[in-house]
PDB file of N, CA and C in Angstrom:
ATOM      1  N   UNK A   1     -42.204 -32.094 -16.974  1.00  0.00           N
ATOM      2  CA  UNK A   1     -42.923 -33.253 -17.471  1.00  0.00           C
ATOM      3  C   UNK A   1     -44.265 -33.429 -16.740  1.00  0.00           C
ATOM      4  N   UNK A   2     -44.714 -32.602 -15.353  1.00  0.00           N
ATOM      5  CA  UNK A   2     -45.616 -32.616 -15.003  1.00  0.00           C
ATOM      6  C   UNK A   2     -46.536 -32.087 -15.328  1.00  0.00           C
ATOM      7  N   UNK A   3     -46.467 -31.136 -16.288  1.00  0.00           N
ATOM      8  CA  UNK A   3     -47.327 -30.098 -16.414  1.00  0.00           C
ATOM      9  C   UNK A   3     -48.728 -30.677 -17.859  1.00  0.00           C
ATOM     10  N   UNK A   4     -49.788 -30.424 -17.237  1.00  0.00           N
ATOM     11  CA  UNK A   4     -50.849 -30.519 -18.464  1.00  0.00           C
ATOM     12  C   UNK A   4     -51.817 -29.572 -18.725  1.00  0.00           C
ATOM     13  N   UNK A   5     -52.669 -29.919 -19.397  1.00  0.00           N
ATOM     14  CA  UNK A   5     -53.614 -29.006 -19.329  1.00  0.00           C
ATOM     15  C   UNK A   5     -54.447 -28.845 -18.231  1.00  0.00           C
ATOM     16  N   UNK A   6     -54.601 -29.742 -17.522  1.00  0.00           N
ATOM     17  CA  UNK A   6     -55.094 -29.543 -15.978  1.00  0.00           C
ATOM     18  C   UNK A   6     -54.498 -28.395 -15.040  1.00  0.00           C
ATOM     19  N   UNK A   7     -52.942 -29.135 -15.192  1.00  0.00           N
ATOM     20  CA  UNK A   7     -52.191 -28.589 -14.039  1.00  0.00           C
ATOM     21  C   UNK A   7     -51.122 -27.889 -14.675  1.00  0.00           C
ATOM     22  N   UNK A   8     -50.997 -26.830 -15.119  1.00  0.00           N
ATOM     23  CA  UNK A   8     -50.302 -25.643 -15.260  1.00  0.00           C
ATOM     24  C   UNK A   8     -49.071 -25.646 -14.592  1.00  0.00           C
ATOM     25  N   UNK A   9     -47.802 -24.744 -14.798  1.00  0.00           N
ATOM     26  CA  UNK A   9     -46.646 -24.596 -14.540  1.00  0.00           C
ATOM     27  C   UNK A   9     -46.813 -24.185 -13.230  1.00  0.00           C
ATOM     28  N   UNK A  10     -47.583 -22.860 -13.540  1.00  0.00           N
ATOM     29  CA  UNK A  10     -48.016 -22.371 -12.547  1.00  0.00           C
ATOM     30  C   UNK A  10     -48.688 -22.704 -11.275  1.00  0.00           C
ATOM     31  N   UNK A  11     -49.379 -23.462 -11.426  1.00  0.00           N
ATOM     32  CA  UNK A  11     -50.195 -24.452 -10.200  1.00  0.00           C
ATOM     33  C   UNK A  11     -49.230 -25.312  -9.433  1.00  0.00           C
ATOM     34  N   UNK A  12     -48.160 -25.674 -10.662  1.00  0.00           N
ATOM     35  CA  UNK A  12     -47.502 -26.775  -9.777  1.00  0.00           C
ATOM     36  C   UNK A  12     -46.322 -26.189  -8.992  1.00  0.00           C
ATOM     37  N   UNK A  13     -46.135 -24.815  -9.838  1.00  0.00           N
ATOM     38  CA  UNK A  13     -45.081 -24.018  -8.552  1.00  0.00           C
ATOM     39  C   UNK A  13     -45.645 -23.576  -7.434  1.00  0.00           C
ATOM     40  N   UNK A  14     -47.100 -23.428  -7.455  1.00  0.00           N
ATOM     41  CA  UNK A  14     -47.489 -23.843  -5.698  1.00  0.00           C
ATOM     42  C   UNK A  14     -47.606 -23.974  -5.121  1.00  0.00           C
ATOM     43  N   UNK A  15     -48.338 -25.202  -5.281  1.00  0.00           N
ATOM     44  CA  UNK A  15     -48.178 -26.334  -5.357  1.00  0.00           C
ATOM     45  C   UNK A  15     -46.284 -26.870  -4.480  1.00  0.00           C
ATOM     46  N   UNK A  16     -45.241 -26.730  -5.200  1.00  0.00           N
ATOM     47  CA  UNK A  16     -44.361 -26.954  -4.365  1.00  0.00           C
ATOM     48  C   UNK A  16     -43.709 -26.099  -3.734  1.00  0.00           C
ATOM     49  N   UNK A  17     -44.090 -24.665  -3.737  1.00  0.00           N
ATOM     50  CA  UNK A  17     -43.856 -24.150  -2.797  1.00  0.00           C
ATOM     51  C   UNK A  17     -44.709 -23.939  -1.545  1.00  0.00           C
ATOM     52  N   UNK A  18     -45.470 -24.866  -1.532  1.00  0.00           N
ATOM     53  CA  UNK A  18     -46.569 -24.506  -0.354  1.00  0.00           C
ATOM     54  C   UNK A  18     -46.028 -25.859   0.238  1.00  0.00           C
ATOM     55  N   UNK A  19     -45.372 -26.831  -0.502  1.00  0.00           N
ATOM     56  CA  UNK A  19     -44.977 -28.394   0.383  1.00  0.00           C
ATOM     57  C   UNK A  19     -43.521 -27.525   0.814  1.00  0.00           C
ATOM     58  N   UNK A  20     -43.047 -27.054   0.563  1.00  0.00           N
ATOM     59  CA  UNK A  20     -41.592 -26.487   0.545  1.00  0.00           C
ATOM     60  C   UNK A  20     -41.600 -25.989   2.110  1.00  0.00           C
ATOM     61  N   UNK A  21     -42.806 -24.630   2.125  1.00  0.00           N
ATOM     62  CA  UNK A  21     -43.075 -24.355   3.403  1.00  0.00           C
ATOM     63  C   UNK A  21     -44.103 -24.884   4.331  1.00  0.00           C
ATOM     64  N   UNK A  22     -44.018 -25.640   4.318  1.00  0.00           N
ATOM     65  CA  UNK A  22     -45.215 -26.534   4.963  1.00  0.00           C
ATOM     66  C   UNK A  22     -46.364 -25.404   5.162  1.00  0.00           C
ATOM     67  N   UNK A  23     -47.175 -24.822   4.363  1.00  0.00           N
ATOM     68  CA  UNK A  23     -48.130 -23.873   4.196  1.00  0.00           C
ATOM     69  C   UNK A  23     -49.490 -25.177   4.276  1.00  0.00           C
ATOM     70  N   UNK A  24     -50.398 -24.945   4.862  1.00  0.00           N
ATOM     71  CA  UNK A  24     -51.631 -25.792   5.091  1.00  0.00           C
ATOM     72  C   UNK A  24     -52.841 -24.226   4.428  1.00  0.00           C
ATOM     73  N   UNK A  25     -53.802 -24.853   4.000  1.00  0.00           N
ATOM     74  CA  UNK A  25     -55.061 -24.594   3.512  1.00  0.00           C
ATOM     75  C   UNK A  25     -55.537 -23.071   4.541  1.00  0.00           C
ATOM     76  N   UNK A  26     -55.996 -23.868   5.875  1.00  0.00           N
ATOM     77  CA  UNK A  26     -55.974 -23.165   6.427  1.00  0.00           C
ATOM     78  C   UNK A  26     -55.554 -21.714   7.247  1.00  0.00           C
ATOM     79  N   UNK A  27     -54.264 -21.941   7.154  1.00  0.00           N
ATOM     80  CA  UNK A  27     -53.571 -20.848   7.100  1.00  0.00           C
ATOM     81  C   UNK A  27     -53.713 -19.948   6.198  1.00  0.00           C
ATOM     82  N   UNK A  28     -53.701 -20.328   5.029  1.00  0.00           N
ATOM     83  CA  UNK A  28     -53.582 -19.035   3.803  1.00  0.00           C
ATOM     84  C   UNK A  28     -55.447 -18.690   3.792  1.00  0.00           C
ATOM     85  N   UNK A  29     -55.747 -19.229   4.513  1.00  0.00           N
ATOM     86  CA  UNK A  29     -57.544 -19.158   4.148  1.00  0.00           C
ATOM     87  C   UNK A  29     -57.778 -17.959   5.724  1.00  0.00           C
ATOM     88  N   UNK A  30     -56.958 -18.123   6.982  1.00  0.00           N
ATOM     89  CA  UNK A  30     -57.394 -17.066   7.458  1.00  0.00           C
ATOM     90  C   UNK A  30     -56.173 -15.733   7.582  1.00  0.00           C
ATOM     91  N   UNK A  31     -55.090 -15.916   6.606  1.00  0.00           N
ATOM     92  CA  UNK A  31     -54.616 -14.941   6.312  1.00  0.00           C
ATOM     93  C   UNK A  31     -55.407 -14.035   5.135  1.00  0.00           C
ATOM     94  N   UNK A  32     -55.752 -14.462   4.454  1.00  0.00           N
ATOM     95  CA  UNK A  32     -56.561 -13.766   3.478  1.00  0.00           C
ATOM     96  C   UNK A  32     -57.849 -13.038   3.913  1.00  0.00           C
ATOM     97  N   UNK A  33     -58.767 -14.079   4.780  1.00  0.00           N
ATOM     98  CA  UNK A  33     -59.871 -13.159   5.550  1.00  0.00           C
ATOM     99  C   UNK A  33     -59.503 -12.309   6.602  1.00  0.00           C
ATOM    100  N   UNK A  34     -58.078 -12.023   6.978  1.00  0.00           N
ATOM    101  CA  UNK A  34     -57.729 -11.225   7.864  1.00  0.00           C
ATOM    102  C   UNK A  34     -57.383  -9.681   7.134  1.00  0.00           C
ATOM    103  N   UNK A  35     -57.376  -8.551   7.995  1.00  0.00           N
ATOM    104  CA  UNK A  35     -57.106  -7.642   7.281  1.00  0.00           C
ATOM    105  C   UNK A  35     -55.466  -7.701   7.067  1.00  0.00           C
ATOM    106  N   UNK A  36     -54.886  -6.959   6.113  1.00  0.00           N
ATOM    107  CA  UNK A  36     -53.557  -6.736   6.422  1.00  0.00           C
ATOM    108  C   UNK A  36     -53.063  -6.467   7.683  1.00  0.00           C
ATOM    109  N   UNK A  37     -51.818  -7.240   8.126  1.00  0.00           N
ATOM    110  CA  UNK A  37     -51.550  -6.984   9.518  1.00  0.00           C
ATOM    111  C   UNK A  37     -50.177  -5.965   9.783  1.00  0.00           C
ATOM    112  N   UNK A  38     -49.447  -6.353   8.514  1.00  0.00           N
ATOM    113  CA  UNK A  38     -48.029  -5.057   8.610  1.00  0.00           C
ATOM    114  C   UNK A  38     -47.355  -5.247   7.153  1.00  0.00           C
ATOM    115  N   UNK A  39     -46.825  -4.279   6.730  1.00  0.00           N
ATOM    116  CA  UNK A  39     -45.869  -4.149   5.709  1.00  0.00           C
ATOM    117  C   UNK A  39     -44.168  -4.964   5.748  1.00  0.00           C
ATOM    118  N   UNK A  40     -43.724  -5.536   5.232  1.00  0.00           N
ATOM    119  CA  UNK A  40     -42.482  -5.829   5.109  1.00  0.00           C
ATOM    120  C   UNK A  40     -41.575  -5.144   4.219  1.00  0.00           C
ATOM    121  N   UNK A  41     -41.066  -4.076   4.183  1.00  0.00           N
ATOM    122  CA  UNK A  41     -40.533  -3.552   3.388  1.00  0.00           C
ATOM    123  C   UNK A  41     -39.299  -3.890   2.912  1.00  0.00           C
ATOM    124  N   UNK A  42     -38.883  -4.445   1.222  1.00  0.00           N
ATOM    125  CA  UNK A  42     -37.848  -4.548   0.675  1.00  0.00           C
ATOM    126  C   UNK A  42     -36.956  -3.950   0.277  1.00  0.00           C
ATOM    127  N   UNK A  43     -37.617  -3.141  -0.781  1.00  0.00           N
ATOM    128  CA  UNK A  43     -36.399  -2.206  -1.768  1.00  0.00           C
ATOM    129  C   UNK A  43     -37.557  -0.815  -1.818  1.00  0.00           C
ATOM    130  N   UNK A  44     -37.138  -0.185  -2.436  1.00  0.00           N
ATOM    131  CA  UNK A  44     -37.838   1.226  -2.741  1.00  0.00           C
ATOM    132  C   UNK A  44     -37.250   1.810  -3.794  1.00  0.00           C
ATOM    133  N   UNK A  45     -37.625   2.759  -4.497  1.00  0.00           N
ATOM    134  CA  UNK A  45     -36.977   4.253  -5.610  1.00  0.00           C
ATOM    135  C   UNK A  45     -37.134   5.439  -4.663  1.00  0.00           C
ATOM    136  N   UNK A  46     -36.732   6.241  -5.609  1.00  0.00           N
ATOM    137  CA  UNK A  46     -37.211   7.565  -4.890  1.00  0.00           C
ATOM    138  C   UNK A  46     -38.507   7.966  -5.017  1.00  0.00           C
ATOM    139  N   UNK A  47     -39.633   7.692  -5.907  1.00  0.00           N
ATOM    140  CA  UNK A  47     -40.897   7.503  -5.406  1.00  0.00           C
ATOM    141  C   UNK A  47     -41.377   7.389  -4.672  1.00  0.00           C
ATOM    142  N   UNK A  48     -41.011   5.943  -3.887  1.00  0.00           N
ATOM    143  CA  UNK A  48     -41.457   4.823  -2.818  1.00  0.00           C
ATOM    144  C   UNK A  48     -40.547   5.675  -1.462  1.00  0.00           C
ATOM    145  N   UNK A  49     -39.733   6.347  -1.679  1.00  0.00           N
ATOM    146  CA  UNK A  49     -38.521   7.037  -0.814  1.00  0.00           C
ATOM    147  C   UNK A  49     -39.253   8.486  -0.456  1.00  0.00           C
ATOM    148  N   UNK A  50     -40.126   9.131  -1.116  1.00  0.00           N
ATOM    149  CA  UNK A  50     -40.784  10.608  -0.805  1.00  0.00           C
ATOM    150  C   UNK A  50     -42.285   9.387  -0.226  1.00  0.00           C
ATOM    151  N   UNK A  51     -42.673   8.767  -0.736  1.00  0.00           N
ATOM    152  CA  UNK A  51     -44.159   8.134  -0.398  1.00  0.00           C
ATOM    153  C   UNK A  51     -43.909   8.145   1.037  1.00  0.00           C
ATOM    154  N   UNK A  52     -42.966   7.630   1.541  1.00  0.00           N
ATOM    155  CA  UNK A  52     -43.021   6.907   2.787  1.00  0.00           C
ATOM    156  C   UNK A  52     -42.564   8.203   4.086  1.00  0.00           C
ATOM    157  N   UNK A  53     -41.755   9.335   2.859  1.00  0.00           N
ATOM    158  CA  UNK A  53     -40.753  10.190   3.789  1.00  0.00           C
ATOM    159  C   UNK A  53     -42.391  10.843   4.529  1.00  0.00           C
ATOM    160  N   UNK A  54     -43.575  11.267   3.721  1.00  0.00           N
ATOM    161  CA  UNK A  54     -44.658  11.805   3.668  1.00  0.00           C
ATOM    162  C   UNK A  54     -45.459  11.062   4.528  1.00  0.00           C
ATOM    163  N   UNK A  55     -45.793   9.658   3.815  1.00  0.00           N
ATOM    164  CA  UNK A  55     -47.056   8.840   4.498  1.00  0.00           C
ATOM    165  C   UNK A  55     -46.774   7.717   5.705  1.00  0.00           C
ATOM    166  N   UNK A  56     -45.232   7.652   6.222  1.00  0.00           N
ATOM    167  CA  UNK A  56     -44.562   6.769   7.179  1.00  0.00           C
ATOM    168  C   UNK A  56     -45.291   6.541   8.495  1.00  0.00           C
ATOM    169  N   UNK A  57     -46.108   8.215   9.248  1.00  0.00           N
ATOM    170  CA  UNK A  57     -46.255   7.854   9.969  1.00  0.00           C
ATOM    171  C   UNK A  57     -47.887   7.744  10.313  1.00  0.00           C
ATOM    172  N   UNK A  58     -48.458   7.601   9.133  1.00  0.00           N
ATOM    173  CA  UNK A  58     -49.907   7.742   9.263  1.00  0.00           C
ATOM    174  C   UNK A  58     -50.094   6.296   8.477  1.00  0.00           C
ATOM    175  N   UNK A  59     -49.217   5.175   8.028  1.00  0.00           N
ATOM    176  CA  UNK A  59     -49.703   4.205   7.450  1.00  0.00           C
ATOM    177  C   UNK A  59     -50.974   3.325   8.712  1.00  0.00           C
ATOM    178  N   UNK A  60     -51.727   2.666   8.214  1.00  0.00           N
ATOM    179  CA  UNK A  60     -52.909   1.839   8.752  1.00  0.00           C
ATOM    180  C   UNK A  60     -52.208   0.623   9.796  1.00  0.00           C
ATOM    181  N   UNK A  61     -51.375  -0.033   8.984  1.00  0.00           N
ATOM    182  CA  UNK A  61     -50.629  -1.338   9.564  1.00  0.00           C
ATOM    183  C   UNK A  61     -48.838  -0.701  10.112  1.00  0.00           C
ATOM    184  N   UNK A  62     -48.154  -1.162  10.942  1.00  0.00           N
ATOM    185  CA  UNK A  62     -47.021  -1.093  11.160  1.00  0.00           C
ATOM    186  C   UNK A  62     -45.837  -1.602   9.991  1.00  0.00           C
ATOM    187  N   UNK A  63     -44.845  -0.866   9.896  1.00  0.00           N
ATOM    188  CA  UNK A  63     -43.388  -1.033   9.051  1.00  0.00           C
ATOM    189  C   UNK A  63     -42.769  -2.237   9.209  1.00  0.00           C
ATOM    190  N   UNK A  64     -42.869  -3.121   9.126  1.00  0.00           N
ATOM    191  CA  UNK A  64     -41.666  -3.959   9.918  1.00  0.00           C
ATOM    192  C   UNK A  64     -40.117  -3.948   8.847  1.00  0.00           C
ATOM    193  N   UNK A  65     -39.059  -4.304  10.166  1.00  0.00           N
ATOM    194  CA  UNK A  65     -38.222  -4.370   9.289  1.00  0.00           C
ATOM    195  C   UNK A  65     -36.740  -5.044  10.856  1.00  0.00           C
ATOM    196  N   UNK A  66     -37.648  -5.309  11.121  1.00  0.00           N
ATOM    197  CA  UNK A  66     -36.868  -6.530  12.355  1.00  0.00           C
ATOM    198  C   UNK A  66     -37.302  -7.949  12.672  1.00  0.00           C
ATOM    199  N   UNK A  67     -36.409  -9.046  12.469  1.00  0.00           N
ATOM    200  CA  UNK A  67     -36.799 -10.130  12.440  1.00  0.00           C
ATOM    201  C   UNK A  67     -37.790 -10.490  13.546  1.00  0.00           C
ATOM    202  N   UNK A  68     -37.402  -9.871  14.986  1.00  0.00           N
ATOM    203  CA  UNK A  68     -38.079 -10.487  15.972  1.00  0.00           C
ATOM    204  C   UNK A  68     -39.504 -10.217  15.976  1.00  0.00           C
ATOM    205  N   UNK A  69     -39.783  -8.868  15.328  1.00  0.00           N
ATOM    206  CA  UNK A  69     -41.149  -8.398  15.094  1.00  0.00           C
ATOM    207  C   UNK A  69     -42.209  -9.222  14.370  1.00  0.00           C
ATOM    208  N   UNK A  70     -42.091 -10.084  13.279  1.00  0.00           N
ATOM    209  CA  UNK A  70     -42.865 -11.121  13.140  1.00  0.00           C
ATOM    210  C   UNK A  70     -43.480 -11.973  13.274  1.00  0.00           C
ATOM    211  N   UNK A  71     -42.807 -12.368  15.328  1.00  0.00           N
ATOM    212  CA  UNK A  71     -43.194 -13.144  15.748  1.00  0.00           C
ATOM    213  C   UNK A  71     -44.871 -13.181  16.929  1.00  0.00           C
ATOM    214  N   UNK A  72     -45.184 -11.606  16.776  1.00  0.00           N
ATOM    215  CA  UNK A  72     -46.146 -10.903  16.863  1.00  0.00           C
ATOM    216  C   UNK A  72     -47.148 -10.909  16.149  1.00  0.00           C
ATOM    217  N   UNK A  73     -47.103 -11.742  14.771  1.00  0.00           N
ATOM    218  CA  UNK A  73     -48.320 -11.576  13.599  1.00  0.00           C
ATOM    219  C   UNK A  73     -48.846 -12.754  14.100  1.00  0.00           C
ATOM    220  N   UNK A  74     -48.310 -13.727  14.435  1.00  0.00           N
ATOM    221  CA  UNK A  74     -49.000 -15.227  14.317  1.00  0.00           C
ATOM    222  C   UNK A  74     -49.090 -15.855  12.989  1.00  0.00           C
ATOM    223  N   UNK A  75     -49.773 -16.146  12.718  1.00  0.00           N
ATOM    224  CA  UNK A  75     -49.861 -17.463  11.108  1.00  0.00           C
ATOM    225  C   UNK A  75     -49.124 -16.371   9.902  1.00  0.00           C
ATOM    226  N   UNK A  76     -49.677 -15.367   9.988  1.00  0.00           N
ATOM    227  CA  UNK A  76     -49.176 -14.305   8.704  1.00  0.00           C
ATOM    228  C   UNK A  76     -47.180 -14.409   8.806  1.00  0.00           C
ATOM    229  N   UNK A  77     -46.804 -14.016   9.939  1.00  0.00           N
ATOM    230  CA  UNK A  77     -45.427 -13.859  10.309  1.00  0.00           C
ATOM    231  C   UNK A  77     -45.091 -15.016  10.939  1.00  0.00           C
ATOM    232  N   UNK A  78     -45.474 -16.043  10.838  1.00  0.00           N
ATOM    233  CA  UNK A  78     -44.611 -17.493  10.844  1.00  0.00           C
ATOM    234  C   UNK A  78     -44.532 -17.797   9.503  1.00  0.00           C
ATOM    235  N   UNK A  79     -45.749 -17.791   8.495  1.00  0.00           N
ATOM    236  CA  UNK A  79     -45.676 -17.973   7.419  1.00  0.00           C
ATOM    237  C   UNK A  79     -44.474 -17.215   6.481  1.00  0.00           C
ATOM    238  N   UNK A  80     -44.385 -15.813   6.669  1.00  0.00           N
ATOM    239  CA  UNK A  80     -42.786 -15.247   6.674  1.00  0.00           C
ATOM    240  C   UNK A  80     -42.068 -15.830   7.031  1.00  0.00           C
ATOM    241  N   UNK A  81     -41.728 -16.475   8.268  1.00  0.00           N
ATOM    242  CA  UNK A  81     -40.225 -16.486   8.926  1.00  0.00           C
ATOM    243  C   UNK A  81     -40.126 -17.891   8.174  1.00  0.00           C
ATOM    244  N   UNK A  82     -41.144 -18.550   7.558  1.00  0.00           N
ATOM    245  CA  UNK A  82     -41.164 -19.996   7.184  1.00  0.00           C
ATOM    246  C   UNK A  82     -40.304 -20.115   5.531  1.00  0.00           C
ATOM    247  N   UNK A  83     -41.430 -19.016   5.094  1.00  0.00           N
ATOM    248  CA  UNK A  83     -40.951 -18.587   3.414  1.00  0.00           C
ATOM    249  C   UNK A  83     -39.236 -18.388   3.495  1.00  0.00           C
ATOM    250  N   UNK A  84     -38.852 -17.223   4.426  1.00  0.00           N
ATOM    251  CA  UNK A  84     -37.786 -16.744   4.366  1.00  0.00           C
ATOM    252  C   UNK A  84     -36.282 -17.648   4.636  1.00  0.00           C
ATOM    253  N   UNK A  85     -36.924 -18.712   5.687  1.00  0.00           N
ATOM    254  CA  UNK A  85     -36.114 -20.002   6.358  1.00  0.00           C
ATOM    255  C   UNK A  85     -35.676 -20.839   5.177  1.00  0.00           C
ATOM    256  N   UNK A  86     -36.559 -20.797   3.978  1.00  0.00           N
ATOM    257  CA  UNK A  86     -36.932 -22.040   2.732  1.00  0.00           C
ATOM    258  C   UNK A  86     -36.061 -21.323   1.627  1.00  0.00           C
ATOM    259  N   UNK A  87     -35.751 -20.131   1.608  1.00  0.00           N
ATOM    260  CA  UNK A  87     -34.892 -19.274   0.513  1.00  0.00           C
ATOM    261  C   UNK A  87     -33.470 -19.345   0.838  1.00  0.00           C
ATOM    262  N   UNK A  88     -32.975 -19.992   2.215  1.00  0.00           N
ATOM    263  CA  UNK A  88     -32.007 -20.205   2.492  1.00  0.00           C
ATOM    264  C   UNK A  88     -31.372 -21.460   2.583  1.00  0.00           C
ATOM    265  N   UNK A  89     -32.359 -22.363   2.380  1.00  0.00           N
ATOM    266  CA  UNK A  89     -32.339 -23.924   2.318  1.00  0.00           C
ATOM    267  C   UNK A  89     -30.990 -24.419   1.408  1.00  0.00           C
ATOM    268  N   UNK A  90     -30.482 -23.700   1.066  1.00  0.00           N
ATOM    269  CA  UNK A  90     -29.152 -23.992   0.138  1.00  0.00           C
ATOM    270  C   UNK A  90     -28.075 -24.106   0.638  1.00  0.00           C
ATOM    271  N   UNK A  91     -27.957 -23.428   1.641  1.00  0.00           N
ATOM    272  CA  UNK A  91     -26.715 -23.024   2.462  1.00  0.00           C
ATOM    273  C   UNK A  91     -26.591 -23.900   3.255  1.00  0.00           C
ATOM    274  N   UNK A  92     -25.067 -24.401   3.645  1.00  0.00           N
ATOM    275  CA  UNK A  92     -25.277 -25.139   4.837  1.00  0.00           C
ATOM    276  C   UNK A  92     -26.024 -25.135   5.953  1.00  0.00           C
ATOM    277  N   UNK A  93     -26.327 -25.929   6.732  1.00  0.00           N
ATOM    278  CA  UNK A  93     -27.522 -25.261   7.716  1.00  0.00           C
ATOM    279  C   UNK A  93     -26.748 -24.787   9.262  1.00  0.00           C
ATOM    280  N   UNK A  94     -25.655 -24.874   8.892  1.00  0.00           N
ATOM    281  CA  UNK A  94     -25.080 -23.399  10.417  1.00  0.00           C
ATOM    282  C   UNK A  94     -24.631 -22.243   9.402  1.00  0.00           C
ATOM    283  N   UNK A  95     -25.329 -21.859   8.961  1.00  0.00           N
ATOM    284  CA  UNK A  95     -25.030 -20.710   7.772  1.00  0.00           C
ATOM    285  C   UNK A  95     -26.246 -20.066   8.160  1.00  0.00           C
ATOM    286  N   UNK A  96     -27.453 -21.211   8.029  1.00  0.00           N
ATOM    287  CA  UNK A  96     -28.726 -20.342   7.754  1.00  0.00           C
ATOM    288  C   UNK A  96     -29.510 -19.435   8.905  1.00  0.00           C
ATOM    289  N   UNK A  97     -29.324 -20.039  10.696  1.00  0.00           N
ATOM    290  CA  UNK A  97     -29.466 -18.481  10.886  1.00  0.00           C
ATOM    291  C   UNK A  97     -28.534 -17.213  10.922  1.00  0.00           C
ATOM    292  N   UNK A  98     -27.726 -17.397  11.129  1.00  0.00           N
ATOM    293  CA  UNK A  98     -27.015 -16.279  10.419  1.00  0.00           C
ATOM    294  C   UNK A  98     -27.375 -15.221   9.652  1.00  0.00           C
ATOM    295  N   UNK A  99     -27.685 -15.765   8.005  1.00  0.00           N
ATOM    296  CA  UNK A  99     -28.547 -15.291   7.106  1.00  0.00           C
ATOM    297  C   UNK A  99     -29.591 -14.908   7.473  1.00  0.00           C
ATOM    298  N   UNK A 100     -30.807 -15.907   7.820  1.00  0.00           N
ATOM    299  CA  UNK A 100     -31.970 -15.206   8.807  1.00  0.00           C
ATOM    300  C   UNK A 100     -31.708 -13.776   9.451  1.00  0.00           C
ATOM    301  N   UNK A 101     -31.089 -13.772  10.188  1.00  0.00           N
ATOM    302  CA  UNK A 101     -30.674 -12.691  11.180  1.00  0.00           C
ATOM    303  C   UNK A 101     -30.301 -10.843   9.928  1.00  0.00           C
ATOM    304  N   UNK A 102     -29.375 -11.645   9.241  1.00  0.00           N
ATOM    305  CA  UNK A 102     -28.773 -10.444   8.261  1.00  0.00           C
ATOM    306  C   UNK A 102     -30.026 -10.172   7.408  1.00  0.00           C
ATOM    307  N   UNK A 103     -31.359 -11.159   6.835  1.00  0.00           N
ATOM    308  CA  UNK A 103     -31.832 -10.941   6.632  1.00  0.00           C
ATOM    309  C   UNK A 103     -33.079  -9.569   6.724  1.00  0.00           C
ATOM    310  N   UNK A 104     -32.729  -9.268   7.840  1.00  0.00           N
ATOM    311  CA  UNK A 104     -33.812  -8.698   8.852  1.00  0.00           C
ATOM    312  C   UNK A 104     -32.783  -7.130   9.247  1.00  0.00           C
ATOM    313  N   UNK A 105     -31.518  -7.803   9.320  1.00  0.00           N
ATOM    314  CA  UNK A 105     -30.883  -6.692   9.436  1.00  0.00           C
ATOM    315  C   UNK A 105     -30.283  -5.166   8.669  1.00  0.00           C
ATOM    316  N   UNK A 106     -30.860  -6.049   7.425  1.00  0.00           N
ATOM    317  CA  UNK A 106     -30.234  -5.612   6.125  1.00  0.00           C
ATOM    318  C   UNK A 106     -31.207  -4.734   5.728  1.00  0.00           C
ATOM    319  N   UNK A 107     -30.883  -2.995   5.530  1.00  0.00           N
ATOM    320  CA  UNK A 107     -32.053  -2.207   5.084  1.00  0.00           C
ATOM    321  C   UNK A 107     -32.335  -2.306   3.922  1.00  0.00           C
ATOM    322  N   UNK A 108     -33.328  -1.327   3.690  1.00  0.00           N
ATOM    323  CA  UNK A 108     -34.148  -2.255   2.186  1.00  0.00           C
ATOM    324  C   UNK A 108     -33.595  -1.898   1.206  1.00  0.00           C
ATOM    325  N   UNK A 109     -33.537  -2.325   0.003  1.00  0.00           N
ATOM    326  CA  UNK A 109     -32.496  -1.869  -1.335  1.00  0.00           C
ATOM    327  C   UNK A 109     -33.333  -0.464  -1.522  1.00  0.00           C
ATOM    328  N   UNK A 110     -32.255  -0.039  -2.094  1.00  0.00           N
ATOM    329  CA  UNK A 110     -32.900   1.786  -2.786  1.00  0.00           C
ATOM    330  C   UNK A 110     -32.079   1.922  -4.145  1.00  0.00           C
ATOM    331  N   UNK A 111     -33.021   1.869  -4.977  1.00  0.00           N
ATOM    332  CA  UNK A 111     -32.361   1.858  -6.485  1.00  0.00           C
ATOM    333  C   UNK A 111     -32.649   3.789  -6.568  1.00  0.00           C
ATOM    334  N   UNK A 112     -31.635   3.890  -6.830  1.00  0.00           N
ATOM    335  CA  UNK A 112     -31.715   5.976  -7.458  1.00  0.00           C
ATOM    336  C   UNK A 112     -31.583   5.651  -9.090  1.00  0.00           C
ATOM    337  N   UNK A 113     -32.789   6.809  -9.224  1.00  0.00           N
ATOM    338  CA  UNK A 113     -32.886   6.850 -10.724  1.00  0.00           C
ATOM    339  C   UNK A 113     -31.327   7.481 -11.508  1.00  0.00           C
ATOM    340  N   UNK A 114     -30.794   6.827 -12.173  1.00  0.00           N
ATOM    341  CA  UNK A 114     -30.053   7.525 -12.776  1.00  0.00           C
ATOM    342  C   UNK A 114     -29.953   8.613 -13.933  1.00  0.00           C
ATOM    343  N   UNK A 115     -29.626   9.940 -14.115  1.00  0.00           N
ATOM    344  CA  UNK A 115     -30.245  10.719 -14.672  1.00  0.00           C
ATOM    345  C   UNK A 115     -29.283  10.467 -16.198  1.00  0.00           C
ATOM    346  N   UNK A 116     -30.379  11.006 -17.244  1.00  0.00           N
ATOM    347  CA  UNK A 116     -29.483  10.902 -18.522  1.00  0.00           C
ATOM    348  C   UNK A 116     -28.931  11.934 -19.175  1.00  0.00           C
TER     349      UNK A 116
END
């Protein structure tokens, strides 16, 4: 019911996800003028699975794929640990670090092409 021609669906998801993570202006204004600082890697194919077997150790920025390592980026990787804290907001809250933790622990999905 909020949505108009002003303010888009889109704007207003945002919009509340930027109140969600308490994300300020500033922050996303010198994450953006910053260069990339590291990769977070999720899921992969076997594409993304030869890319990396090849280009892993010559990438520009570091791999991450440990929670504690984020805490090394500053605004970029609080802004992570913030996003990631807010996706768990469902769960009871002695559940959620827990999750946090498995989060970080958990290697990245690998979908294999299935052949026909």
């Amino acid at each position: 019911m909020l949505k108009t021609k002003r303010y888009t669906r889109t704007r207003l998801q945002r919009l509340f996800v930027h109140l969600l993570t308490s994300t300020r202006k500033e922050e996303l204004e010198s994450i953006h003028t910053s260069s990339l600082q590291y990769i977070r890697l999720l899921g992969m194919n076997d594409q993304g699975r030869n890319y990396l077997k090849h280009y892993k150790k010559h990438l520009p920025v570091p791999l991450l794929t440990k929670h504690a390592e984020l805490k090394r980026f500053g605004t970029a990787g609080q802004l992570d640990l913030r996003t990631a804290h807010c996706y768990w907001l469902c769960l009871p809250s002695e559940n959620i670090p827990r999750q946090l933790t498995a989060e970080f622990k958990q290697t990245p999905i690998y979908t294999k092409k299935h052949g026909i």
